[in-house]
N, C-alpha and C. Protein backbone atom coordinates (compact mmCIF):
# COMPACT_ATOMS: atom_id res chain seq x y z
N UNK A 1 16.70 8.11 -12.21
CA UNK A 1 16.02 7.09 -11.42
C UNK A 1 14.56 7.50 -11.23
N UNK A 2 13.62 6.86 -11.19
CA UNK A 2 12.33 7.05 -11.13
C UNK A 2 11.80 6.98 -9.51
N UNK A 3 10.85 7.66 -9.56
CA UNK A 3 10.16 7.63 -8.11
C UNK A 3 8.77 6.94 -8.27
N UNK A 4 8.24 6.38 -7.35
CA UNK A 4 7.43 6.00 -7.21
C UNK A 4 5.78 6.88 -6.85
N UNK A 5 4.95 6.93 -7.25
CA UNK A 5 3.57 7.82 -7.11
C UNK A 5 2.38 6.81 -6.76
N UNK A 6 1.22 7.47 -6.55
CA UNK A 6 0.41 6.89 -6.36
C UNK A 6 -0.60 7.01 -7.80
N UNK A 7 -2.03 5.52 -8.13
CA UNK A 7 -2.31 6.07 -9.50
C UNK A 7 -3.42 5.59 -8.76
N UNK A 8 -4.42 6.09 -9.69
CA UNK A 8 -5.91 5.63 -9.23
C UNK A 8 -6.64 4.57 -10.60
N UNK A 9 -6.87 3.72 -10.53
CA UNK A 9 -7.33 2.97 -12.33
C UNK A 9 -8.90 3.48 -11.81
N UNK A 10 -9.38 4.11 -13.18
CA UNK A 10 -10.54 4.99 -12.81
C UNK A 10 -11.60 3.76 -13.32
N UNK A 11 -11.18 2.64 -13.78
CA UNK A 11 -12.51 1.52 -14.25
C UNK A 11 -12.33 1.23 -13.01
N UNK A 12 -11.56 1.10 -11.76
CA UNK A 12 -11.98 0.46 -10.60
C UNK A 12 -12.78 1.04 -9.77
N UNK A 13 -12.24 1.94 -9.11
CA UNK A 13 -12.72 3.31 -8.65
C UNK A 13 -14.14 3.35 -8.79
N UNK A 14 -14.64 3.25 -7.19
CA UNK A 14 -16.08 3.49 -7.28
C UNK A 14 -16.62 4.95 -6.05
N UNK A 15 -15.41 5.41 -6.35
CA UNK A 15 -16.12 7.34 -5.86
C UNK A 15 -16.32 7.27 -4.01
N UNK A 16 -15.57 6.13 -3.33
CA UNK A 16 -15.99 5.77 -1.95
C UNK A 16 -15.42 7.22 -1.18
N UNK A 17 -14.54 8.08 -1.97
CA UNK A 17 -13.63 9.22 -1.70
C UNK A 17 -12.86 8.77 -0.10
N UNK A 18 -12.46 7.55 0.30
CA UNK A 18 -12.01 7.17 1.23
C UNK A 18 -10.34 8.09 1.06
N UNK A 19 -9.85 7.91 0.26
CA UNK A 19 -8.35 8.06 -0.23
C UNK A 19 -8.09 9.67 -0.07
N UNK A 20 -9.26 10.27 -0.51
CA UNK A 20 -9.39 12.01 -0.58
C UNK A 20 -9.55 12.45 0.71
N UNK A 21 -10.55 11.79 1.55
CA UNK A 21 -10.48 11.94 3.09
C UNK A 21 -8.93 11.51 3.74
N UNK A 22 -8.24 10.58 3.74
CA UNK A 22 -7.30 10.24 4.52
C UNK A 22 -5.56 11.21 3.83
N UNK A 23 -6.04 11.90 2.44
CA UNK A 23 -4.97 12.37 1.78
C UNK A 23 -5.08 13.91 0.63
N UNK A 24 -6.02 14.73 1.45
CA UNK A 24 -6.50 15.80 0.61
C UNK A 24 -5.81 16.27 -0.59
N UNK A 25 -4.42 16.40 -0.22
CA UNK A 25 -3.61 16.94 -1.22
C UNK A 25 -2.97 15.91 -2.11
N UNK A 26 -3.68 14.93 -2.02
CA UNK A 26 -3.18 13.89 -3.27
C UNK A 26 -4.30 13.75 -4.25
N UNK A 27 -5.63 13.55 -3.28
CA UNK A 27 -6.04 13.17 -4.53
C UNK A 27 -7.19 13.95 -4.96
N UNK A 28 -8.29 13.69 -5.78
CA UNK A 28 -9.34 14.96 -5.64
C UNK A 28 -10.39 14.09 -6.23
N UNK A 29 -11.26 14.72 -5.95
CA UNK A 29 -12.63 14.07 -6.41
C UNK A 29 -13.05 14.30 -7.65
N UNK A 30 -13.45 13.31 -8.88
CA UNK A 30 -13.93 14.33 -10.01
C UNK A 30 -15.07 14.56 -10.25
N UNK A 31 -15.47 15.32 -11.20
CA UNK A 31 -16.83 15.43 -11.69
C UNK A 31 -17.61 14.10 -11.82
N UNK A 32 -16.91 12.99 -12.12
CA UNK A 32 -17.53 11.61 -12.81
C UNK A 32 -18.02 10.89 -11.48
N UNK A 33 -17.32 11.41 -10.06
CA UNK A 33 -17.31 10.60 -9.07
C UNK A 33 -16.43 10.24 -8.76
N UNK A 34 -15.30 10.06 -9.58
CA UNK A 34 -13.80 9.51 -9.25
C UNK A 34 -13.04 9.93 -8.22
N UNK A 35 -12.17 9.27 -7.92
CA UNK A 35 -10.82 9.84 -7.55
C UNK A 35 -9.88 10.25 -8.39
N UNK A 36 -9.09 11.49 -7.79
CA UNK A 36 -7.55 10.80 -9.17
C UNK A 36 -6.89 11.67 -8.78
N UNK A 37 -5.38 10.99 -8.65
CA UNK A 37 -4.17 11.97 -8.10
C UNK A 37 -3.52 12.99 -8.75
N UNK A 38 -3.88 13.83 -7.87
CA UNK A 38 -3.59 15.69 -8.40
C UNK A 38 -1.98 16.13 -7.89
N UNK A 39 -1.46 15.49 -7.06
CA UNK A 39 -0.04 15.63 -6.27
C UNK A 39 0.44 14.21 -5.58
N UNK A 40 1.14 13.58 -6.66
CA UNK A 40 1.31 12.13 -6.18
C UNK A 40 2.76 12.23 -4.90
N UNK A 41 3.09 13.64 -4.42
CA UNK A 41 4.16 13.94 -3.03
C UNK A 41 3.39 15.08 -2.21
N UNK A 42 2.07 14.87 -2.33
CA UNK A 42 1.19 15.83 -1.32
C UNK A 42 1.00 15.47 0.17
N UNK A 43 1.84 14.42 0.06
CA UNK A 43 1.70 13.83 1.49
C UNK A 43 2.85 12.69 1.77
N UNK A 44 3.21 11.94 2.78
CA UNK A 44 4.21 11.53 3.07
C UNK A 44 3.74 9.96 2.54
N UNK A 45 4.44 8.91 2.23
CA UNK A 45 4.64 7.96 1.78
C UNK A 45 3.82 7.04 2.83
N UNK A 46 4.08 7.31 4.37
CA UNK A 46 3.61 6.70 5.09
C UNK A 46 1.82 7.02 4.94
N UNK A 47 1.35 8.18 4.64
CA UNK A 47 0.21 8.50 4.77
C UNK A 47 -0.59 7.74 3.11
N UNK A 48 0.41 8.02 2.12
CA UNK A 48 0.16 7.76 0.98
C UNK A 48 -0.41 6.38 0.84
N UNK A 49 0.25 5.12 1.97
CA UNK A 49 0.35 4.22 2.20
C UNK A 49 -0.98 3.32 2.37
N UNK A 50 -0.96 4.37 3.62
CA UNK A 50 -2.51 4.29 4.17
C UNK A 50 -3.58 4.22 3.51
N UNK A 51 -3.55 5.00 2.83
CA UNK A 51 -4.61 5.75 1.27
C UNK A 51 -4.96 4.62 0.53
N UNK A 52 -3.98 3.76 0.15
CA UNK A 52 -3.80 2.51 -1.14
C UNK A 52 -4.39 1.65 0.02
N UNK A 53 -3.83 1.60 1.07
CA UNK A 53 -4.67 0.47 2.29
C UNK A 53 -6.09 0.05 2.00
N UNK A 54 -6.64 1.51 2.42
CA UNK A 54 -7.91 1.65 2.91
C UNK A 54 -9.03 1.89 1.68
N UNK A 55 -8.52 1.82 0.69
CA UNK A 55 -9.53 1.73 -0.59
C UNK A 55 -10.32 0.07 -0.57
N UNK A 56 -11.13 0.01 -0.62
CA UNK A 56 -11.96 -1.24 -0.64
C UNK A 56 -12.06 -1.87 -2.08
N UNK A 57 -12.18 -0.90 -3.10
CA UNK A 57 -11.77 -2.50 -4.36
C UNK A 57 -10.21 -1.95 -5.02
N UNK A 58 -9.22 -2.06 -4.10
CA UNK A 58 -7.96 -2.05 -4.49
C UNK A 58 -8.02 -0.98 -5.72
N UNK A 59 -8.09 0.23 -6.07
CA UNK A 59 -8.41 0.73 -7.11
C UNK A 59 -6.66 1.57 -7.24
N UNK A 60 -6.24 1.75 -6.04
CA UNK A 60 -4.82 2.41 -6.07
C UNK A 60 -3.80 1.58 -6.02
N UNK A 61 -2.62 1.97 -6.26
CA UNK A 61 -1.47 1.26 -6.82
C UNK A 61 -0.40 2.46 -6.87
N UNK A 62 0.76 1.81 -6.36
CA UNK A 62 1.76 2.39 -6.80
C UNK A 62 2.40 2.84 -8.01
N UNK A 63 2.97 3.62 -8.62
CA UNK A 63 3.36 3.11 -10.01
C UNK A 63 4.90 4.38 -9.99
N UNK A 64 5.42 3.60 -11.30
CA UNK A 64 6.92 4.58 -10.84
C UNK A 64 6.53 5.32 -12.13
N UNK A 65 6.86 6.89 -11.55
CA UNK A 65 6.42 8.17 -12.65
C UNK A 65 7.75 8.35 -13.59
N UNK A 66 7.30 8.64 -14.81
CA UNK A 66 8.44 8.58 -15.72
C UNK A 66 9.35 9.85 -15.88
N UNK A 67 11.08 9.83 -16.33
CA UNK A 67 11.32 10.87 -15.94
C UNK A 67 11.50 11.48 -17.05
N UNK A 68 11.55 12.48 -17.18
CA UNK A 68 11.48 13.48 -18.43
C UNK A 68 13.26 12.90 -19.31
N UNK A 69 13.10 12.79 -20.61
CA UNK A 69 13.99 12.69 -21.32
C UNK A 69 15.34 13.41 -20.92
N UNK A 70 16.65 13.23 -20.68
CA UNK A 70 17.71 14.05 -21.15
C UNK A 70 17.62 15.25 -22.30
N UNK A 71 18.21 16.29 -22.02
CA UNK A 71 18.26 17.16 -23.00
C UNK A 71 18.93 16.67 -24.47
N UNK A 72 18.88 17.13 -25.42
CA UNK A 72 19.72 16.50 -26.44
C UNK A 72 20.75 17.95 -26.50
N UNK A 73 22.03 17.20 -27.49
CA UNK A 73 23.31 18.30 -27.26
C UNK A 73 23.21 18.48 -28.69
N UNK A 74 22.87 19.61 -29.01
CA UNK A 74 23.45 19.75 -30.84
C UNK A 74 24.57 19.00 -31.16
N UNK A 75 24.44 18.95 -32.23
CA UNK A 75 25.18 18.63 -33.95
C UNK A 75 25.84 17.43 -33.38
N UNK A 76 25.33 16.61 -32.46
CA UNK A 76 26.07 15.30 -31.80
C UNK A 76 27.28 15.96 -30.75
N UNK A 77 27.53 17.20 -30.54
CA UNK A 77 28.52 17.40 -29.83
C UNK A 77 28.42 17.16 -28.41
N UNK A 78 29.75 16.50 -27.71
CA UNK A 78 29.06 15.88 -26.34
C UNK A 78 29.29 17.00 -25.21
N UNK A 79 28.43 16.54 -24.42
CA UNK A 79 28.21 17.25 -23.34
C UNK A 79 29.42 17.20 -22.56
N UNK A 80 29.18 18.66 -21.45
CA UNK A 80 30.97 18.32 -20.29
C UNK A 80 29.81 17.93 -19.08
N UNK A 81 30.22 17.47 -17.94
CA UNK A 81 29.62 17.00 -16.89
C UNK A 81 29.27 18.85 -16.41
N UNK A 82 30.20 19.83 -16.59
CA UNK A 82 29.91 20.90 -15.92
C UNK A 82 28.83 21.98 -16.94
N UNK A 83 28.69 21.55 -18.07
CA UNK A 83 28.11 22.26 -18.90
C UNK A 83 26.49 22.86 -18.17
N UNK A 84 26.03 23.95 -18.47
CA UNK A 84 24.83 23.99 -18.29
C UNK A 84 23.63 23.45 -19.33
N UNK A 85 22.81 23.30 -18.26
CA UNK A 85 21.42 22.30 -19.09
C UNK A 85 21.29 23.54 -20.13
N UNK A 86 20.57 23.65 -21.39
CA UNK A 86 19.79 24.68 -21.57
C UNK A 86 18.57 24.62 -21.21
């Protein structure tokens, strides 16, 4: 199941660093001026919230982070529910 993160679209993004003030450990400032999220669970959902609020040209957004593939099982042989991952 996927979780949800925060994203920054960096063509919107005009460097107001509003989001970095209200959420240090999410997001960071870049060299370009930007924002952009460095720890999209650096802070609580409610605060995260806030963050996407208070940006003035809507530049943040939720987005659901993708989850890493299943392992694959050699030679097609199937997996047991108790098996270990490798």
């Amino acid at each position: 199941m996927s979780k949800k993160v925060p994203f920054v679209d960096p063509e919107t993004c005009i460097g107001c660093s509003a989001c970095a003030a209200l959420a240090p450990d999410v997001y960071e400032m870049q060299e370009d001026g930007k924002s952009k999220v460095v720890n999209g669970e650096g802070d609580s959902e409610e605060n995260i919230q806030r963050s996407i609020d208070t940006c003035p040209v809507t530049a943040i957004s939720w987005v659901e982070e993708p989850q890493p593939p299943a392992p694959a099982v050699p030679n097609g042989q199937e997996k047991k529910k108790d098996d270990p991952v490798p």
